[in-house]
C-alpha atoms as a PDB file:
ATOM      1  CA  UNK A   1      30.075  22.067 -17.778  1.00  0.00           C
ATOM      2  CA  UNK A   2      27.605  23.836 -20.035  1.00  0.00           C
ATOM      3  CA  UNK A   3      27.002  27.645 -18.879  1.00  0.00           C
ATOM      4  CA  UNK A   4      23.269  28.075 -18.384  1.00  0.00           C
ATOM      5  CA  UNK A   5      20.844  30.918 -17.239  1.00  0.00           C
ATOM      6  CA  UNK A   6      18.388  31.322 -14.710  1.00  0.00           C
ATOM      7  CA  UNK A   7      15.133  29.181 -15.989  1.00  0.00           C
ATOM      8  CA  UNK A   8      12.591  31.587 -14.614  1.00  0.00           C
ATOM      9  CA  UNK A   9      12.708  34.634 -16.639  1.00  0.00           C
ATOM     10  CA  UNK A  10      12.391  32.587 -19.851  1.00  0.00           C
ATOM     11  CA  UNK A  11       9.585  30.607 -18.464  1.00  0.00           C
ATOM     12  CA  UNK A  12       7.540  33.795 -17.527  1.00  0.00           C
ATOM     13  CA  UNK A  13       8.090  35.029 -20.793  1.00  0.00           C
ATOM     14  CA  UNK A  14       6.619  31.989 -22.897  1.00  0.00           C
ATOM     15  CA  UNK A  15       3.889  31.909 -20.025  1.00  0.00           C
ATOM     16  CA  UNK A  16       3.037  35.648 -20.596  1.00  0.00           C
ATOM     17  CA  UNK A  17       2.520  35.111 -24.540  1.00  0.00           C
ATOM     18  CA  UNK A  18      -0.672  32.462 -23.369  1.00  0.00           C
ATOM     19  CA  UNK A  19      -2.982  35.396 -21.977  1.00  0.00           C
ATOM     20  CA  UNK A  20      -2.996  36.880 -25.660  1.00  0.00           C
ATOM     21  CA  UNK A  21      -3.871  33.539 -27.666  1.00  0.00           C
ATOM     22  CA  UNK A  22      -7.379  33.599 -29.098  1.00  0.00           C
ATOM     23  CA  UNK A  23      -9.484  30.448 -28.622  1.00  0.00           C
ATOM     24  CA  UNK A  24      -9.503  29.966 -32.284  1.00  0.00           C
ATOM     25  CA  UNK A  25      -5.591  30.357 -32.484  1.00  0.00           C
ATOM     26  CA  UNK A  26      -4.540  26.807 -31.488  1.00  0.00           C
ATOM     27  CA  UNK A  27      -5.250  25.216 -34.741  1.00  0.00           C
ATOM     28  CA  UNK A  28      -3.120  27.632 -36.584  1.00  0.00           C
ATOM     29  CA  UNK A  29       0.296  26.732 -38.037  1.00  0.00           C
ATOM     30  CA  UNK A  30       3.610  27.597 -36.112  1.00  0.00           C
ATOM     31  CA  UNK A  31       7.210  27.706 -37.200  1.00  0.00           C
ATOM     32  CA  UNK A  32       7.365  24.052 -36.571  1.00  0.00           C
ATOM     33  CA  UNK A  33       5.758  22.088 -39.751  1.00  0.00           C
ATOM     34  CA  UNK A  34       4.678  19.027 -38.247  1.00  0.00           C
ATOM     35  CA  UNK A  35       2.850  20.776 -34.991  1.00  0.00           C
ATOM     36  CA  UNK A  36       0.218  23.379 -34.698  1.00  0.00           C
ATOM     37  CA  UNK A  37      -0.549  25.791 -32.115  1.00  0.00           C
ATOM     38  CA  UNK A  38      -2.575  23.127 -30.163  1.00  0.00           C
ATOM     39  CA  UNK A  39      -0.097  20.582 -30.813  1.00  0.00           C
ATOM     40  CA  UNK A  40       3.350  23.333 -29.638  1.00  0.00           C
ATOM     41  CA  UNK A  41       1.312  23.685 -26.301  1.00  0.00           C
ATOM     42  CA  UNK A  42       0.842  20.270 -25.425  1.00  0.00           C
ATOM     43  CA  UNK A  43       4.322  19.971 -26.198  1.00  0.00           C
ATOM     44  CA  UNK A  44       5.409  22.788 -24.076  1.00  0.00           C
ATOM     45  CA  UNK A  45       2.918  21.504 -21.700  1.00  0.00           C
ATOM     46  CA  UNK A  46       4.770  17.433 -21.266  1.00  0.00           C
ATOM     47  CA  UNK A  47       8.562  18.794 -21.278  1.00  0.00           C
ATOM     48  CA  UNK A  48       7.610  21.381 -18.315  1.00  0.00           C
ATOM     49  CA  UNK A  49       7.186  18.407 -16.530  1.00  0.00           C
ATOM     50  CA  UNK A  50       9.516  15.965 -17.732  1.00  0.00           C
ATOM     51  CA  UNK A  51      12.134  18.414 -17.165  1.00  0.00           C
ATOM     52  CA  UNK A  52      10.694  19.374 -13.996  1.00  0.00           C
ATOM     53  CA  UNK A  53      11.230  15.923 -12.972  1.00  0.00           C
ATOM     54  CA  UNK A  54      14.593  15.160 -14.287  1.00  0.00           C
ATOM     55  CA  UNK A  55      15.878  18.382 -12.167  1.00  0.00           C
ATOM     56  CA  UNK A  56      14.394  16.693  -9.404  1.00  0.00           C
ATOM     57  CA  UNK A  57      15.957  12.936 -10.113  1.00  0.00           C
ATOM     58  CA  UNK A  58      12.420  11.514 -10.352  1.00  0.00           C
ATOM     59  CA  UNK A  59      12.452   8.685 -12.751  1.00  0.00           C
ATOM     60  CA  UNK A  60       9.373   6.900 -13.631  1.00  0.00           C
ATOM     61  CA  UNK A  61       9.558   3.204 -13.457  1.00  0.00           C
ATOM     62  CA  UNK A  62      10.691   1.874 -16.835  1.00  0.00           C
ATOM     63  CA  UNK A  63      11.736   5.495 -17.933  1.00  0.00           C
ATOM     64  CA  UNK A  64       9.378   8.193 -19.500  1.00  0.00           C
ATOM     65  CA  UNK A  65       7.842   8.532 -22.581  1.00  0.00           C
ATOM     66  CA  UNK A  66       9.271  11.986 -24.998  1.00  0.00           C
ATOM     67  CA  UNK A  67       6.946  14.649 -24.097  1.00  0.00           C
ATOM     68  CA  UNK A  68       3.507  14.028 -26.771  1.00  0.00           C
ATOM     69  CA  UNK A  69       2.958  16.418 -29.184  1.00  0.00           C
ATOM     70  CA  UNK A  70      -0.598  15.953 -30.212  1.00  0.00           C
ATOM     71  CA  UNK A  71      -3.884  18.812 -30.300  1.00  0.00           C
ATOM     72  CA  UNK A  72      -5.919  16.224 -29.065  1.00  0.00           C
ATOM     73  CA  UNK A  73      -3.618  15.540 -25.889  1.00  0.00           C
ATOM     74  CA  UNK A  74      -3.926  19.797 -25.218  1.00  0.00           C
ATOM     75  CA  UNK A  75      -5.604  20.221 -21.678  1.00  0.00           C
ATOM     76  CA  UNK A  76      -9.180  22.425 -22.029  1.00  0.00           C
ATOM     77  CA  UNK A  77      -7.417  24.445 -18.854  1.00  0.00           C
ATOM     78  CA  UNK A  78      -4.176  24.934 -20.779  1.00  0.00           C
ATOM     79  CA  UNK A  79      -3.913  28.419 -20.048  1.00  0.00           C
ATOM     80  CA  UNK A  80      -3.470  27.397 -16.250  1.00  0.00           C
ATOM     81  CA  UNK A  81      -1.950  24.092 -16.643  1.00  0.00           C
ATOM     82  CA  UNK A  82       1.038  25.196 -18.773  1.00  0.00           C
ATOM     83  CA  UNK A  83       2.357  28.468 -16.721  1.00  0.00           C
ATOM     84  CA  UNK A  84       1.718  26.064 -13.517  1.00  0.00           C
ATOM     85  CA  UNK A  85       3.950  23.981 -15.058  1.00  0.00           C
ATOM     86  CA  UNK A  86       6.605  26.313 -16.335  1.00  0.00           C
ATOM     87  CA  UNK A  87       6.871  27.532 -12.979  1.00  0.00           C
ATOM     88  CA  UNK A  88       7.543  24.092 -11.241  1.00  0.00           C
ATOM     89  CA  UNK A  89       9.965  23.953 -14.316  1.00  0.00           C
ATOM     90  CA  UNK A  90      12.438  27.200 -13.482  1.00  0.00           C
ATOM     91  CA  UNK A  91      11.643  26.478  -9.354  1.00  0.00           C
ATOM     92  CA  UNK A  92      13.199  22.985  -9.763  1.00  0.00           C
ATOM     93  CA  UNK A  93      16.246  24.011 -11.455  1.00  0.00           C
ATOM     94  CA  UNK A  94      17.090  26.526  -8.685  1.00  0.00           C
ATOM     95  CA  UNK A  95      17.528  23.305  -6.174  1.00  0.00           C
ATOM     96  CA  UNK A  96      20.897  23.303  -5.008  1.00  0.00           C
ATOM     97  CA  UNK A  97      22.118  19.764  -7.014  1.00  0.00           C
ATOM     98  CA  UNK A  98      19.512  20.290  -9.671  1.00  0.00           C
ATOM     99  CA  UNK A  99      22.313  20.370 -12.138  1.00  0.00           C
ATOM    100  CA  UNK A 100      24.532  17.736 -10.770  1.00  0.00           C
ATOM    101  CA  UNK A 101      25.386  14.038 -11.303  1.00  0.00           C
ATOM    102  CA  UNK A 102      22.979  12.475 -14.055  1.00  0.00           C
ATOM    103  CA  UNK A 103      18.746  12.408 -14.425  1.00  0.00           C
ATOM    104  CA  UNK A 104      16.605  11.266 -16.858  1.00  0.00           C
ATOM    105  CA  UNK A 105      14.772  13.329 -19.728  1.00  0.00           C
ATOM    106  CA  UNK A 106      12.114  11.803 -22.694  1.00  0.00           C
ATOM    107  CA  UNK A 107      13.828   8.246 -22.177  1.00  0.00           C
ATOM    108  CA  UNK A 108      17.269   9.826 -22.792  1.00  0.00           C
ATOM    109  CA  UNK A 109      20.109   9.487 -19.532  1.00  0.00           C
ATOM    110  CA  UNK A 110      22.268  12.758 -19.800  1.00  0.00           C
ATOM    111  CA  UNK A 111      23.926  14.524 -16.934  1.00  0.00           C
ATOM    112  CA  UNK A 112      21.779  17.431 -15.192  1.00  0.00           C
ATOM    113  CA  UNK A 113      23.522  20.012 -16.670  1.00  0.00           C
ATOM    114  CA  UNK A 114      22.940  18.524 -19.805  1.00  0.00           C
ATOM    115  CA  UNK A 115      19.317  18.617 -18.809  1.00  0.00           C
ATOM    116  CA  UNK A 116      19.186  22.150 -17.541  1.00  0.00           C
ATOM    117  CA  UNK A 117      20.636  23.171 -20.723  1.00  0.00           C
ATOM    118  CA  UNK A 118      17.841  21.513 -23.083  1.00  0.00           C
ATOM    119  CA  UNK A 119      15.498  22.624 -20.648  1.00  0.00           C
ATOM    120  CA  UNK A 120      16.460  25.994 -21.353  1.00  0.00           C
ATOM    121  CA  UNK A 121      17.195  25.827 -25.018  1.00  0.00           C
ATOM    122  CA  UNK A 122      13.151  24.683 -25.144  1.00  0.00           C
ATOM    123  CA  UNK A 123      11.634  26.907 -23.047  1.00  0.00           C
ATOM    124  CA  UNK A 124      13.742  30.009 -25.234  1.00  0.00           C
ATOM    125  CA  UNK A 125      13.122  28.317 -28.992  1.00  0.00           C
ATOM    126  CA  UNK A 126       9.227  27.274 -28.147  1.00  0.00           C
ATOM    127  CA  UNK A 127       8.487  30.517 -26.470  1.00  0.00           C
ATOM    128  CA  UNK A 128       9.442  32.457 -30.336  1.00  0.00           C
ATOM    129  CA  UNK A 129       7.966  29.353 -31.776  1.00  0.00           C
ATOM    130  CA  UNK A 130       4.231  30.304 -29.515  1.00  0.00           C
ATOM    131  CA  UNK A 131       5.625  34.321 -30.411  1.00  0.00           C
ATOM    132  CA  UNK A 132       6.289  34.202 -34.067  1.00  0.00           C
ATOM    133  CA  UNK A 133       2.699  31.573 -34.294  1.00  0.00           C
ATOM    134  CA  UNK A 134       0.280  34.367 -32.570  1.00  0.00           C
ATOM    135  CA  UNK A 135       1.930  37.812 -34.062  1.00  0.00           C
ATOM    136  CA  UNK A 136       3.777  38.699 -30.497  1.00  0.00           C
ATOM    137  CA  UNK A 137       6.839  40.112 -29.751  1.00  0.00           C
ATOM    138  CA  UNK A 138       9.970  38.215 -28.510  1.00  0.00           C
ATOM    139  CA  UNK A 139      12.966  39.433 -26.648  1.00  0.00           C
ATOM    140  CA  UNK A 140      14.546  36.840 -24.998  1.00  0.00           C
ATOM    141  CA  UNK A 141      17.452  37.785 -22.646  1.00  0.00           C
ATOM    142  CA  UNK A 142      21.196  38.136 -23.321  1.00  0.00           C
ATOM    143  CA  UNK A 143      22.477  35.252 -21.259  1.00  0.00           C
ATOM    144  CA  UNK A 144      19.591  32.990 -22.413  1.00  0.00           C
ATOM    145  CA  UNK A 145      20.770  33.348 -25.382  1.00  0.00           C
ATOM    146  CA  UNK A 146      24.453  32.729 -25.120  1.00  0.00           C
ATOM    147  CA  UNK A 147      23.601  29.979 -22.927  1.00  0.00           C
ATOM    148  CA  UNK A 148      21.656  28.434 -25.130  1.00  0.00           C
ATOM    149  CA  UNK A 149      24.441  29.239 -28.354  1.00  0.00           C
ATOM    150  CA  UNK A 150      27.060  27.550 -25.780  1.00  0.00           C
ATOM    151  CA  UNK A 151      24.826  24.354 -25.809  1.00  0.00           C
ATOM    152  CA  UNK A 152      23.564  24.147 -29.345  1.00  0.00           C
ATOM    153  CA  UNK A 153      26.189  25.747 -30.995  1.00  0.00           C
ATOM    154  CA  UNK A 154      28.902  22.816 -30.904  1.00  0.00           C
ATOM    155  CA  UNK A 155      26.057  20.136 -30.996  1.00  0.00           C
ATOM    156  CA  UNK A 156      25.039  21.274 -34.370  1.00  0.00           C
ATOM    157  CA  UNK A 157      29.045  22.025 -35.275  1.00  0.00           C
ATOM    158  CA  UNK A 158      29.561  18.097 -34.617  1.00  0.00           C
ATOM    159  CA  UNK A 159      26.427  16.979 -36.665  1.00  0.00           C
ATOM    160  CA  UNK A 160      27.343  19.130 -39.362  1.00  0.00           C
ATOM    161  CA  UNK A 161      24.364  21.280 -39.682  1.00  0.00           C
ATOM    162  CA  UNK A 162      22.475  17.981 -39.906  1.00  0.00           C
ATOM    163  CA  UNK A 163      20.710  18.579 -37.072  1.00  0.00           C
ATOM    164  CA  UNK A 164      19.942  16.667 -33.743  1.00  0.00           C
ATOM    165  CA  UNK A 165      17.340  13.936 -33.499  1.00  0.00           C
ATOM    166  CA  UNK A 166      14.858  14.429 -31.130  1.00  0.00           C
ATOM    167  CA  UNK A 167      15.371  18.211 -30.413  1.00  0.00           C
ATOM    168  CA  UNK A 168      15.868  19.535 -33.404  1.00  0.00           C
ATOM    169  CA  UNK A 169      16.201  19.877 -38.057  1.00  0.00           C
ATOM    170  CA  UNK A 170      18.800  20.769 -40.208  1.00  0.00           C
ATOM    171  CA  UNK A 171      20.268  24.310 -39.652  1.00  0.00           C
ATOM    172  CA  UNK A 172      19.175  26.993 -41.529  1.00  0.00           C
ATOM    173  CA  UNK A 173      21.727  29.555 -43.203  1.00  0.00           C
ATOM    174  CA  UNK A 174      21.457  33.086 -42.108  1.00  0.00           C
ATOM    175  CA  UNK A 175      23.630  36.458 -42.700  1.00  0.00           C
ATOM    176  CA  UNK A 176      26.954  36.798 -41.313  1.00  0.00           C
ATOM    177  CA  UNK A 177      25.804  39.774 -39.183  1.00  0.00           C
ATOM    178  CA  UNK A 178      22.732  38.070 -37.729  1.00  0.00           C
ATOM    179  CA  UNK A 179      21.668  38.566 -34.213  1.00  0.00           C
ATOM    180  CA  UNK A 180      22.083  36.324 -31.769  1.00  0.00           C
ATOM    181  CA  UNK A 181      18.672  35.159 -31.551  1.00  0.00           C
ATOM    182  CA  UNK A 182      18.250  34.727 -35.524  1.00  0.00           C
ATOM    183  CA  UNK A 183      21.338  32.740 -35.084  1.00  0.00           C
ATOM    184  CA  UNK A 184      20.131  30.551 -32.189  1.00  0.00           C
ATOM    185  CA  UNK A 185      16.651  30.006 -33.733  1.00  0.00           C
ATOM    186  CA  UNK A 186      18.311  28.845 -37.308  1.00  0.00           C
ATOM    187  CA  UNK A 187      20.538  26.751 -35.457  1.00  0.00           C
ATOM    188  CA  UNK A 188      17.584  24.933 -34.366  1.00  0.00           C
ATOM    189  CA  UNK A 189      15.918  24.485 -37.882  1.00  0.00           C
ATOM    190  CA  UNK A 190      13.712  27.248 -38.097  1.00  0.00           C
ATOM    191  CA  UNK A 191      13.969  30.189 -40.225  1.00  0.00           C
ATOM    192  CA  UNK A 192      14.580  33.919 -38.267  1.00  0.00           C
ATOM    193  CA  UNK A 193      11.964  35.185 -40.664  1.00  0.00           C
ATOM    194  CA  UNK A 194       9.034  33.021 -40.607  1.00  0.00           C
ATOM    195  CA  UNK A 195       5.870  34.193 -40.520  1.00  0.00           C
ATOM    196  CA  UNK A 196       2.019  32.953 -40.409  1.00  0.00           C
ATOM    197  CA  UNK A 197       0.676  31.644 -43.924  1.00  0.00           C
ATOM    198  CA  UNK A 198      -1.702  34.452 -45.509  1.00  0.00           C
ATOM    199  CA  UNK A 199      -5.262  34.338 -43.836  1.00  0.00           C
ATOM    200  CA  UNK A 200      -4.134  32.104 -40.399  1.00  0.00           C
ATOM    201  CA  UNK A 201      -5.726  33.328 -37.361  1.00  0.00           C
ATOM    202  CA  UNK A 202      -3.991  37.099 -35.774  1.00  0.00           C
ATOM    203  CA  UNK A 203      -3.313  37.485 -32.555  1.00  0.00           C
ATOM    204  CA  UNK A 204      -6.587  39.422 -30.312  1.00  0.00           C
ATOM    205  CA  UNK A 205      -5.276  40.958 -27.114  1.00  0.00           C
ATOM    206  CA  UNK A 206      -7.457  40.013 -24.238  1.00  0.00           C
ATOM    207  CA  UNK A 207     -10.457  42.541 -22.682  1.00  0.00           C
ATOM    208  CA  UNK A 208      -8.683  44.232 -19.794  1.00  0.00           C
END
């Protein structure tokens, strides 16, 4: 069985980085080329509840759809929608079972722990995805991390660096004495040192 972390302190954290997202932000780039900001939320926004709901062995007739990834799709109350849904997310996974026998996820069958593990792995890679996006800081937890590293880790071994359709691009090379973040988030196709293109949108902290 894959070793996973609590789900909750990961979803706070990518719920926390919301509050200080402009309204003009959405449309600006993120680490992931074919998505902007608008289009990373709705994302974030679908697999909160399709992993919500694979936790909870509820299977919609005929299977479900991958989570959309589309601006237009993004909810104008997005800023309560998507914490709402991060916290059904980690509250589901804490159900004694959650994790066992086999659910459903995107139209993929995988066993829950499976599940809990990609649940994870998204939650931790799209919350310095929204981070890196709006110019806010990122420091995920130890044994997010190395849960995550103990999931994507061999996946990406067996592909050979190829990377993993449907989750994830090719890896991207990084120094041997990279942190384990850097490592995780070039495992998963992105580079550690991205940053917004000259002249996209900064991040404005909120009025107290």
């Amino acid at each position: 069985m894959t070793p996973t972390a609590d789900h909750g302190p990961a979803a706070r954290r990518l719920a926390g980085l919301l509050a200080a997202i402009p309204d003009s932000a959405p449309a600006m780039p993120t680490p992931c080329p074919d998505m902007d900001l608008a289009a990373l939320l709705d994302h974030v926004h679908g697999l909160s509840i399709a992993f919500a709901m694979a936790a909870a062995k509820d299977r919609p007739e005929g299977g479900s759809p991958p989570p959309s990834a589309a601006a237009a799709n993004l909810a104008p109350d997005w800023r309560v929608r998507i914490p709402a849904a991060l916290d059904a997310l980690a509250a589901a996974w804490r159900v004694p079972g959650a994790r066992e026998g086999t659910t459903e996820a995107g139209g993929i069958e995988m066993p829950g722990d499976v599940a809990a593990s990609v649940a994870l792995n998204e939650i931790v890679v799209h919350g310095w995805d929204v981070a890196r996006a709006t110019g806010q800081p990122y420091d995920a937890g130890t044994d997010e991390v190395e849960a995550c590293l103990a999931f994507v880790g061999p996946s990406v071994e067996e592909s050979g660096g190829a990377g993993i359709e449907g989750l994830f691009g090719p890896a991207v090379a990084v120094p041997a004495d990279a942190g384990p973040l850097d490592r995780l988030i070039a495992l998963t196709g992105r580079d550690p040192a991205w940053t917004p293109p000259h002249g996209s949108p900064v991040r404005r902290t909120p009025a107290p």
